[in-house]
C-alpha atoms as a PDB file:
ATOM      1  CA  UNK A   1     -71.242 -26.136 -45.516  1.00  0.00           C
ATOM      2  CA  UNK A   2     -72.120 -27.318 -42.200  1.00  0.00           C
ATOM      3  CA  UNK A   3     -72.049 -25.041 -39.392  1.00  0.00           C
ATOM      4  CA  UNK A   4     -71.298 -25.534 -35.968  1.00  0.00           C
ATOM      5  CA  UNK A   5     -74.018 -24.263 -33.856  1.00  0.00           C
ATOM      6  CA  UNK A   6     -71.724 -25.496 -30.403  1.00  0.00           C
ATOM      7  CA  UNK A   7     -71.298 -22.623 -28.248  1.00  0.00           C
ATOM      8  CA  UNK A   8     -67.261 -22.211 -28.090  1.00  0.00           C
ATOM      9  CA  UNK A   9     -65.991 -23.624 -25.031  1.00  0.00           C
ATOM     10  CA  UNK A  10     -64.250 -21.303 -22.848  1.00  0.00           C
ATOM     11  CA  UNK A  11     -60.685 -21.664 -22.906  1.00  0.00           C
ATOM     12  CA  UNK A  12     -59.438 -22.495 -19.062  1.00  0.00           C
ATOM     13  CA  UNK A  13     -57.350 -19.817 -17.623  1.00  0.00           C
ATOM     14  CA  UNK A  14     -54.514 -20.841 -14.565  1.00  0.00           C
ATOM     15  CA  UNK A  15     -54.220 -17.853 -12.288  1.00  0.00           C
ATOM     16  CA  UNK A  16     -51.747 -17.399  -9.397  1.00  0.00           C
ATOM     17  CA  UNK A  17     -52.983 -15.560  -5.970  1.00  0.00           C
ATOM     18  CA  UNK A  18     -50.229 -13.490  -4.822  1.00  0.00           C
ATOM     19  CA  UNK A  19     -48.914 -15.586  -2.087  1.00  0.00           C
ATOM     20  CA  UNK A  20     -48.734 -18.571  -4.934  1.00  0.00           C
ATOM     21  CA  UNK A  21     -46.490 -16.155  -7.088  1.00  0.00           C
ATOM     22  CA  UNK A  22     -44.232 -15.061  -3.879  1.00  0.00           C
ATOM     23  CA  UNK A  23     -43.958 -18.701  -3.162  1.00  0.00           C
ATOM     24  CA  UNK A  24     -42.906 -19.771  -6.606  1.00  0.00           C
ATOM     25  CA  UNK A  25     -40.393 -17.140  -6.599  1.00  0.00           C
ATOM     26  CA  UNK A  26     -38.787 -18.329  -3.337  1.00  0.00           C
ATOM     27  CA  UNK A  27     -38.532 -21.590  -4.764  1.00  0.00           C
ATOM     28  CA  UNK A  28     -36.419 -20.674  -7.499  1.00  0.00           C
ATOM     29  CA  UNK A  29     -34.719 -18.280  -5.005  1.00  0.00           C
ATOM     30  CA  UNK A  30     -33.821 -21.456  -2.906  1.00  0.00           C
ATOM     31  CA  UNK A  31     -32.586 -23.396  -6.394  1.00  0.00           C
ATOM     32  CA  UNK A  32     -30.339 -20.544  -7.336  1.00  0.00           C
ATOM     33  CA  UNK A  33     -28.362 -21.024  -3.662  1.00  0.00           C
ATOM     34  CA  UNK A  34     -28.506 -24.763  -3.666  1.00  0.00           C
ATOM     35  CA  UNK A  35     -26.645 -24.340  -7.525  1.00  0.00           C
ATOM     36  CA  UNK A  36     -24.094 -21.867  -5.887  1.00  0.00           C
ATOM     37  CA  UNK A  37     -23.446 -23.988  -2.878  1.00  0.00           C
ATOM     38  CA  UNK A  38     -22.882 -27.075  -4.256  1.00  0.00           C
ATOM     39  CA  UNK A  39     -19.566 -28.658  -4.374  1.00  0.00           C
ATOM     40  CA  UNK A  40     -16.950 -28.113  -6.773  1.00  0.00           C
ATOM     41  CA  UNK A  41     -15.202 -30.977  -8.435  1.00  0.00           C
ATOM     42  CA  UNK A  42     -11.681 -31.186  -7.148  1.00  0.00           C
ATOM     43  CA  UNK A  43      -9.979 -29.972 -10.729  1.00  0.00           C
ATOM     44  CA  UNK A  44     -11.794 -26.744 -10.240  1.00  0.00           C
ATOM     45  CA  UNK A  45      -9.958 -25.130  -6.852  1.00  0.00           C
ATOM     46  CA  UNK A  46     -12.141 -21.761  -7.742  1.00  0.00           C
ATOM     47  CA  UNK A  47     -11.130 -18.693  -6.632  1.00  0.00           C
ATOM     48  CA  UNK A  48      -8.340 -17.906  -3.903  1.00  0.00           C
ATOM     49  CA  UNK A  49      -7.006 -15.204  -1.711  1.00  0.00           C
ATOM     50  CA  UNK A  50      -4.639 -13.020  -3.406  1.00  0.00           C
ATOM     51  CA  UNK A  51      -1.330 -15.035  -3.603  1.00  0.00           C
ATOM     52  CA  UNK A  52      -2.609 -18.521  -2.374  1.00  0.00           C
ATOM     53  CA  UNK A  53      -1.738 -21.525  -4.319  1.00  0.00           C
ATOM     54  CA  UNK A  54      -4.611 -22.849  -6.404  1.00  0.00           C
ATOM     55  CA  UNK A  55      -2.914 -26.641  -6.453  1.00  0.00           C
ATOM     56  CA  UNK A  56      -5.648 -29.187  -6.058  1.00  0.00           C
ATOM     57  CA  UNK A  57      -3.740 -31.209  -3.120  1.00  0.00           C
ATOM     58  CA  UNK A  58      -2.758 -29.786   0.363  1.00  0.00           C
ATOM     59  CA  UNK A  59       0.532 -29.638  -0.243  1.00  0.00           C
ATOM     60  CA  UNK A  60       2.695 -26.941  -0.466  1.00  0.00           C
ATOM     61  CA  UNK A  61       5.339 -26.550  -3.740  1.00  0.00           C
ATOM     62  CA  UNK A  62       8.942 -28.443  -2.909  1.00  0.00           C
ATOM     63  CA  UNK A  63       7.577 -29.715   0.520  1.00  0.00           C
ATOM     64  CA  UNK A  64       7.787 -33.189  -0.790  1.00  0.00           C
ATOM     65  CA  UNK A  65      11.426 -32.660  -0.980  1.00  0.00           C
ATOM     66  CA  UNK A  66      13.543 -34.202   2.576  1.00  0.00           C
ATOM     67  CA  UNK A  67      16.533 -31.146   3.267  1.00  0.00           C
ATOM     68  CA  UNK A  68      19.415 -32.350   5.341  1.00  0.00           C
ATOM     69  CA  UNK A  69      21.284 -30.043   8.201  1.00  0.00           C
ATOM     70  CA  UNK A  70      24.122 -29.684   5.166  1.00  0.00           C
ATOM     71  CA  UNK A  71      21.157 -28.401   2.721  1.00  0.00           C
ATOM     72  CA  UNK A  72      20.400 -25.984   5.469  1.00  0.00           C
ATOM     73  CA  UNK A  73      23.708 -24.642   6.406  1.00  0.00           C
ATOM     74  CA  UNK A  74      24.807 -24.412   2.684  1.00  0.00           C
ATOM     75  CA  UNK A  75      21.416 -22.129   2.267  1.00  0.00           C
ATOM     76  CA  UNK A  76      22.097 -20.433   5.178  1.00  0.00           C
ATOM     77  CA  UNK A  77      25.821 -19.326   4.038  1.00  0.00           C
ATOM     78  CA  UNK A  78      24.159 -18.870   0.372  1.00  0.00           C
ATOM     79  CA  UNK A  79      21.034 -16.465   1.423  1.00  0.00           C
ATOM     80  CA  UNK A  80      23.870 -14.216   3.575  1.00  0.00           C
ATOM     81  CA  UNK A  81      20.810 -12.868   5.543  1.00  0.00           C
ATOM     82  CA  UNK A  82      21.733 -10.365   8.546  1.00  0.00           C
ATOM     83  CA  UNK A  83      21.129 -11.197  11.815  1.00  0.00           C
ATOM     84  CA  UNK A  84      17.432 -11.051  13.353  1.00  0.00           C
ATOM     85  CA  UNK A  85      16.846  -8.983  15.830  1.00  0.00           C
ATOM     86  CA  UNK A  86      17.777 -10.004  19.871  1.00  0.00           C
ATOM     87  CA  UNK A  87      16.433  -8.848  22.884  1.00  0.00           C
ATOM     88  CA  UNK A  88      17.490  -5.624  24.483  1.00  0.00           C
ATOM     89  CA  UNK A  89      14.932  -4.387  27.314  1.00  0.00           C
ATOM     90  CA  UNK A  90      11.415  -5.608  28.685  1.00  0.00           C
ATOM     91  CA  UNK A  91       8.359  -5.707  26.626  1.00  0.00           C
ATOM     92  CA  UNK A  92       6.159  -3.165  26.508  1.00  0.00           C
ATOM     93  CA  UNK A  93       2.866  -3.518  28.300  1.00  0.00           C
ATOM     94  CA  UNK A  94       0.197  -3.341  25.541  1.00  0.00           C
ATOM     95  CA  UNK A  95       2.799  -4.991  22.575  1.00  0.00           C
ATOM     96  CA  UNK A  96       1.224  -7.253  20.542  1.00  0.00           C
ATOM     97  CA  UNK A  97       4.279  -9.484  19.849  1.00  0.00           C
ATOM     98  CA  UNK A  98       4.553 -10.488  23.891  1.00  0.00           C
ATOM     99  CA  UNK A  99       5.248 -13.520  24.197  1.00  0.00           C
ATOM    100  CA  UNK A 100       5.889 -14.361  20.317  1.00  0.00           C
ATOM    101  CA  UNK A 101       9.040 -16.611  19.896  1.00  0.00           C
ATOM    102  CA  UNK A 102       9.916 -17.612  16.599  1.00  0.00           C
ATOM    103  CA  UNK A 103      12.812 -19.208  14.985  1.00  0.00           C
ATOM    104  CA  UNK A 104      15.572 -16.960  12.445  1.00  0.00           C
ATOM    105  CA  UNK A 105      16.023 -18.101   9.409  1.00  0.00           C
ATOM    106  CA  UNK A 106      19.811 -17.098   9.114  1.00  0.00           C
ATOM    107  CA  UNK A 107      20.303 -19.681  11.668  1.00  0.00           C
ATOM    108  CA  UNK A 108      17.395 -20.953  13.644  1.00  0.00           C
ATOM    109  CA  UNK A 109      17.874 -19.443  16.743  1.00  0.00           C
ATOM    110  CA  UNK A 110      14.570 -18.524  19.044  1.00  0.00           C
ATOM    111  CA  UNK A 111      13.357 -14.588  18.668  1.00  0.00           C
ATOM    112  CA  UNK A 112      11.642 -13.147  21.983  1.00  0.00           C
ATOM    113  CA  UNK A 113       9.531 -10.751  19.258  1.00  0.00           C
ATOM    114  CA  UNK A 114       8.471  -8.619  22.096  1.00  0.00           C
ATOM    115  CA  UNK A 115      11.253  -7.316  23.349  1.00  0.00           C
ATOM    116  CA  UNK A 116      13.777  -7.687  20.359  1.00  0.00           C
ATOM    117  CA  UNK A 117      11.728  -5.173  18.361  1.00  0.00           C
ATOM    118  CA  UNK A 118      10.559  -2.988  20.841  1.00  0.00           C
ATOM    119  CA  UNK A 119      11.036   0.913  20.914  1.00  0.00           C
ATOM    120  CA  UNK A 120      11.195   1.506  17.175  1.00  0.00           C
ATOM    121  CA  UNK A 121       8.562   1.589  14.626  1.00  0.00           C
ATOM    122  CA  UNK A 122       9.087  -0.970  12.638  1.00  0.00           C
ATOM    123  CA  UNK A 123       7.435  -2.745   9.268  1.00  0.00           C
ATOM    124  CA  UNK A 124       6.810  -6.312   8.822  1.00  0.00           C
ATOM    125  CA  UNK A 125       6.749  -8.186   5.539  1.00  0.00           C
ATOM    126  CA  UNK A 126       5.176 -11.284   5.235  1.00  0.00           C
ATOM    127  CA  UNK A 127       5.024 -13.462   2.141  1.00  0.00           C
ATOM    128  CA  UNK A 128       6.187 -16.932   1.156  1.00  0.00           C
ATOM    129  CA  UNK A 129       8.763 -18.504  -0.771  1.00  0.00           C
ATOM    130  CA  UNK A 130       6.162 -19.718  -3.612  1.00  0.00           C
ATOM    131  CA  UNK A 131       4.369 -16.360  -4.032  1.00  0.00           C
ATOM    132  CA  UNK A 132       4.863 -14.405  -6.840  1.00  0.00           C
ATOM    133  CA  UNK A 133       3.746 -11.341  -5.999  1.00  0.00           C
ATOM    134  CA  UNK A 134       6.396 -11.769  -3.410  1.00  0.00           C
ATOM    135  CA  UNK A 135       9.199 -12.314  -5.306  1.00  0.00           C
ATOM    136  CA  UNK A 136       8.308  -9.391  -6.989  1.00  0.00           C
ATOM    137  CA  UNK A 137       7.951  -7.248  -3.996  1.00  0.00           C
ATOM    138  CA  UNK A 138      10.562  -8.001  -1.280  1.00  0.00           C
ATOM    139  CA  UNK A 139      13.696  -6.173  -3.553  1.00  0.00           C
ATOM    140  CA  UNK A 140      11.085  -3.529  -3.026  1.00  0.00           C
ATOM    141  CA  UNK A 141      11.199  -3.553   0.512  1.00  0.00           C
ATOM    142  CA  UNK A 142      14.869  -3.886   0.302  1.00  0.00           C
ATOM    143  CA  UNK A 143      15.579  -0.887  -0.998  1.00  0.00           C
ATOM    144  CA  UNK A 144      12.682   0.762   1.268  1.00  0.00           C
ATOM    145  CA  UNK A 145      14.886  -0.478   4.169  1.00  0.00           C
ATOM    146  CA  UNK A 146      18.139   0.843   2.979  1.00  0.00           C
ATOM    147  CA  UNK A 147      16.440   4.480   3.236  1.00  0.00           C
ATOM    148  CA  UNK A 148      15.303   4.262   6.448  1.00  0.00           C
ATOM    149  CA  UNK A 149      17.916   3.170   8.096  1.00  0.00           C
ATOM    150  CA  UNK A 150      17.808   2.761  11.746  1.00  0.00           C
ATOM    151  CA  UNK A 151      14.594   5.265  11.626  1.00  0.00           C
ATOM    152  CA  UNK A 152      11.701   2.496  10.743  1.00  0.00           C
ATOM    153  CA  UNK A 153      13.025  -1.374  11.616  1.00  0.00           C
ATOM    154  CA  UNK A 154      11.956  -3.797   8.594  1.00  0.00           C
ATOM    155  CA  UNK A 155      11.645  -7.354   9.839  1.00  0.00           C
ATOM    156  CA  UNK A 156      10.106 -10.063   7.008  1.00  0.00           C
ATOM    157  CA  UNK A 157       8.385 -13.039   7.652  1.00  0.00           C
ATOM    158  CA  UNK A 158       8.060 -17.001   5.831  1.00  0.00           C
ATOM    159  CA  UNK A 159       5.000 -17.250   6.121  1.00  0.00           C
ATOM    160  CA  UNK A 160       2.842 -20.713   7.929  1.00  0.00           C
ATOM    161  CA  UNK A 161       1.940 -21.824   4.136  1.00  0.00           C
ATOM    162  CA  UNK A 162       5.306 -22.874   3.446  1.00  0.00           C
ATOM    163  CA  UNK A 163       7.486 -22.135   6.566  1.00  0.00           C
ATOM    164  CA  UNK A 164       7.744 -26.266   6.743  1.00  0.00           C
ATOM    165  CA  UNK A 165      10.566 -26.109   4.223  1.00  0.00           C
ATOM    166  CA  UNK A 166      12.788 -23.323   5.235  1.00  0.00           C
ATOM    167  CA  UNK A 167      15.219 -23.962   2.668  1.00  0.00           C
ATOM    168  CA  UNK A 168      13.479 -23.143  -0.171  1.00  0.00           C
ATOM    169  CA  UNK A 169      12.594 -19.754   1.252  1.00  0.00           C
ATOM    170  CA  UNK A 170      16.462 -19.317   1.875  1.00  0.00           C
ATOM    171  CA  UNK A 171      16.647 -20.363  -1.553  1.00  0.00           C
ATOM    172  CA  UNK A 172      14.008 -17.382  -2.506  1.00  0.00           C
ATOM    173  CA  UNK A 173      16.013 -14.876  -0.808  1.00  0.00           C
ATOM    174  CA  UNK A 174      19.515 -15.939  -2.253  1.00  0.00           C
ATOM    175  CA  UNK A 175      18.177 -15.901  -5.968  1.00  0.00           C
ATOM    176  CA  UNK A 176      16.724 -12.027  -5.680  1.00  0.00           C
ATOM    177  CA  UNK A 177      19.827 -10.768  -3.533  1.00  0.00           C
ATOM    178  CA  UNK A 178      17.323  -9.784  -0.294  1.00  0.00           C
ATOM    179  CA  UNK A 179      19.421 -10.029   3.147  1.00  0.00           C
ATOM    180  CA  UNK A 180      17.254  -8.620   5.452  1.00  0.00           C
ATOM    181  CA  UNK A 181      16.695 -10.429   8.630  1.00  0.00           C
ATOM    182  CA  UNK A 182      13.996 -12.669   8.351  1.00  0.00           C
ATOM    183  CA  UNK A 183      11.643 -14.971  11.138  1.00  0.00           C
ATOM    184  CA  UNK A 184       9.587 -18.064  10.213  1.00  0.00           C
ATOM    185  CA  UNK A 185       5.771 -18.004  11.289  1.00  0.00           C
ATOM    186  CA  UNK A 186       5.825 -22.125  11.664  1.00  0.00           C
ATOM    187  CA  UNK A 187       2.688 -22.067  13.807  1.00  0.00           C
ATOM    188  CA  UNK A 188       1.381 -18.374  12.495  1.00  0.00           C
ATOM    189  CA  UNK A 189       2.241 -17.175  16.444  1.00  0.00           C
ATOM    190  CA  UNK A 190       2.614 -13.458  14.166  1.00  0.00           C
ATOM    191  CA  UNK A 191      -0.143 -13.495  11.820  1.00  0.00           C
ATOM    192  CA  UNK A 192      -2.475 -14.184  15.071  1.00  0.00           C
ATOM    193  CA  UNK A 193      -0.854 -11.587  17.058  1.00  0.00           C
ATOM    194  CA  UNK A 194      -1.010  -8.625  14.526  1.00  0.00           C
ATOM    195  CA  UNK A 195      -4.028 -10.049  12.771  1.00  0.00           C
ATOM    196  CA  UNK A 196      -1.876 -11.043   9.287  1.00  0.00           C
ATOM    197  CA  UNK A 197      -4.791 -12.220   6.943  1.00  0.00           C
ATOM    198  CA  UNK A 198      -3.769 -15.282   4.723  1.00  0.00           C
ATOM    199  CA  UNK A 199      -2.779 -13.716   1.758  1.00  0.00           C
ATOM    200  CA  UNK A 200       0.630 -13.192   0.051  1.00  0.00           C
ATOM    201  CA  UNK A 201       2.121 -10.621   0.525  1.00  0.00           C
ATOM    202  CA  UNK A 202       1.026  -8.490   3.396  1.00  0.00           C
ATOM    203  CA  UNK A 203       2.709  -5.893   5.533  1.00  0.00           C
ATOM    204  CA  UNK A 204       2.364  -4.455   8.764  1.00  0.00           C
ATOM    205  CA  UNK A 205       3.130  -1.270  10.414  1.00  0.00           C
ATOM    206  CA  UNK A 206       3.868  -1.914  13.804  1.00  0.00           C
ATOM    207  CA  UNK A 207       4.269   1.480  16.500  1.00  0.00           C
ATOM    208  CA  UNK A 208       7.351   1.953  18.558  1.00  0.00           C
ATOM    209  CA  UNK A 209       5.227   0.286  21.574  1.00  0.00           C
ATOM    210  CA  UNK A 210       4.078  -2.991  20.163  1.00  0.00           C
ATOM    211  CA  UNK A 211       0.673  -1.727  18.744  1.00  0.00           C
ATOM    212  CA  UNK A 212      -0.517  -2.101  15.158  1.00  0.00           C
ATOM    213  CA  UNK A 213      -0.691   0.666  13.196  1.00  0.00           C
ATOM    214  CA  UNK A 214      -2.122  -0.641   9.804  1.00  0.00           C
ATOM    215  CA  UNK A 215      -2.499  -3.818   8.059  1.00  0.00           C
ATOM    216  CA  UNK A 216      -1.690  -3.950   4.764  1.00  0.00           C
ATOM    217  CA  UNK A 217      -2.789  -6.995   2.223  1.00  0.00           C
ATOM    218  CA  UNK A 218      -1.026  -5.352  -0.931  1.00  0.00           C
ATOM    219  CA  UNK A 219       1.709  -4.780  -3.056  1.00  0.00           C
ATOM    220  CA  UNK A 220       4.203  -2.741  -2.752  1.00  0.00           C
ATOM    221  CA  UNK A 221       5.678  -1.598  -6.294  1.00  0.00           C
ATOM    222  CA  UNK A 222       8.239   1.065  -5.380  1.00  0.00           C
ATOM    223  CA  UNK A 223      10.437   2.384  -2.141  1.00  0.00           C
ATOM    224  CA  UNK A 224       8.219   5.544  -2.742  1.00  0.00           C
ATOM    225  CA  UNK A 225       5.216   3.916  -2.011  1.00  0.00           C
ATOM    226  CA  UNK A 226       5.924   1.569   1.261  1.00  0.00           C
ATOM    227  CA  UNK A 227       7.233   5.627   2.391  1.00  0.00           C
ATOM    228  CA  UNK A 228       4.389   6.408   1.734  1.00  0.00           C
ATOM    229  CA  UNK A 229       2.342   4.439   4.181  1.00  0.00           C
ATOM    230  CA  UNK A 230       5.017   4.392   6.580  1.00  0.00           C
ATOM    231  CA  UNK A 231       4.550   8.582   6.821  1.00  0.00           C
ATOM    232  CA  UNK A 232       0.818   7.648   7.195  1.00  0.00           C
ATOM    233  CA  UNK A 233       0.556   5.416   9.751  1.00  0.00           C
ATOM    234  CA  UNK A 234       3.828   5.783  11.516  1.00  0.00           C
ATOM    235  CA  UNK A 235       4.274   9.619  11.079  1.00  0.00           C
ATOM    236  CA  UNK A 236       8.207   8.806  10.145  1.00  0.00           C
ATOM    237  CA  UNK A 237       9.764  10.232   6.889  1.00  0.00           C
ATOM    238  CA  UNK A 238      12.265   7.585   5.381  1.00  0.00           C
END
């Protein structure tokens, strides 16, 4: 049997200097964000804030529907909402609502936010007419209301994302039985002045004076619990 007197080759090694490894490991570093980064296809919206609509398209749910004044005033009469607050005395210096005019809902008149809900603590709802979560909620804040009387105001707010179609969120209100007064955000003049983030629902604890008191992106699931907060950050018991 022949016999291979070749001396065995050494077999080549590859090593990496450290810098080499660092540098490969940036590289895949820089891969893994580039992967993440990368655009979505349009039938996968991804995640949203809490309450957002996940629709592919920009608009809103019912927007493509035209509403006539007679649409309007028969929502208006339907909903039954109380009156919004009106102006009673000057705004206070450091309020955050100066200046803020916004239209009611019950019936489209202009509300001087300022001074209409200034000197009493009050709590502002805002959600939108195709939020669940809201739906869910605002016969919470109802009731919350009816217990605190004339002791903590309660104001709620349509939204910008979906404040172009005031009708359905008259529509909204009718179907759960909620009357309280209510102010469209149509150019989100509120949710920049009290620093409302864009998700549905959120509520606001606003002081006697104007000044925010907390800022609330949750859900309320009992009167107990917006009481609660109100204590906290308001010091009232309701």
């Amino acid at each position: 049997m022949p016999v291979n007197t070749q001396p065995e080759r050494p077999r080549a090694r590859f090593h990496l200097s450290t810098s080499a490894r660092w540098t490969v490991a940036a590289l895949v570093v820089v891969l893994a964000l580039i992967v993440a980064i990368w655009p979505r296809d349009s039938s996968d919206p991804g995640p949203s804030p809490s309450g957002m609509p996940t629709t592919g398209s920009s608009a809103l749910p019912g927007l493509e529907a035209a509403v006539t004044e007679d649409d309007m005033a028969k929502g208006r009469e339907k909903a039954a909402l109380l009156p919004c607050p009106v102006a009673t005395g000057p705004t206070p210096s450091g309020s955050k609502l100066a200046g803020v005019t916004v239209p009611c809902l019950a019936d489209g008149s202009a509300v001087d936010l300022g001074s209409a809900t200034a000197g009493t603590p009050m709590l502002v709802n805002v959600w939108a007419h195709w939020c669940g979560p809201c739906r869910a909620e605002l016969p919470v804040i109802d009731e919350y209301a009816k217990r605190a009387g004339d002791r903590v105001r309660v104001l709620t707010v349509q939204g910008k994302e979906g404040a172009e179609n005031p009708f359905l969120s008259l529509t909204l209100l009718a179907e759960i039985g909620v009357h309280l007064p209510t102010v469209v955000d149509t150019d989100a003049k509120i949710a920049a002045a009290l620093g409302v983030p864009r998700a549905y629902p959120s509520t606001v604890l606003v002081r006697a004076d104007g000044t925010v008191a907390a800022v609330l992106p949750r859900v309320f699931e009992s009167p107990d619990e917006v009481a609660d907060v109100v204590r906290q950050h308001l010091g009232v018991d309701a």
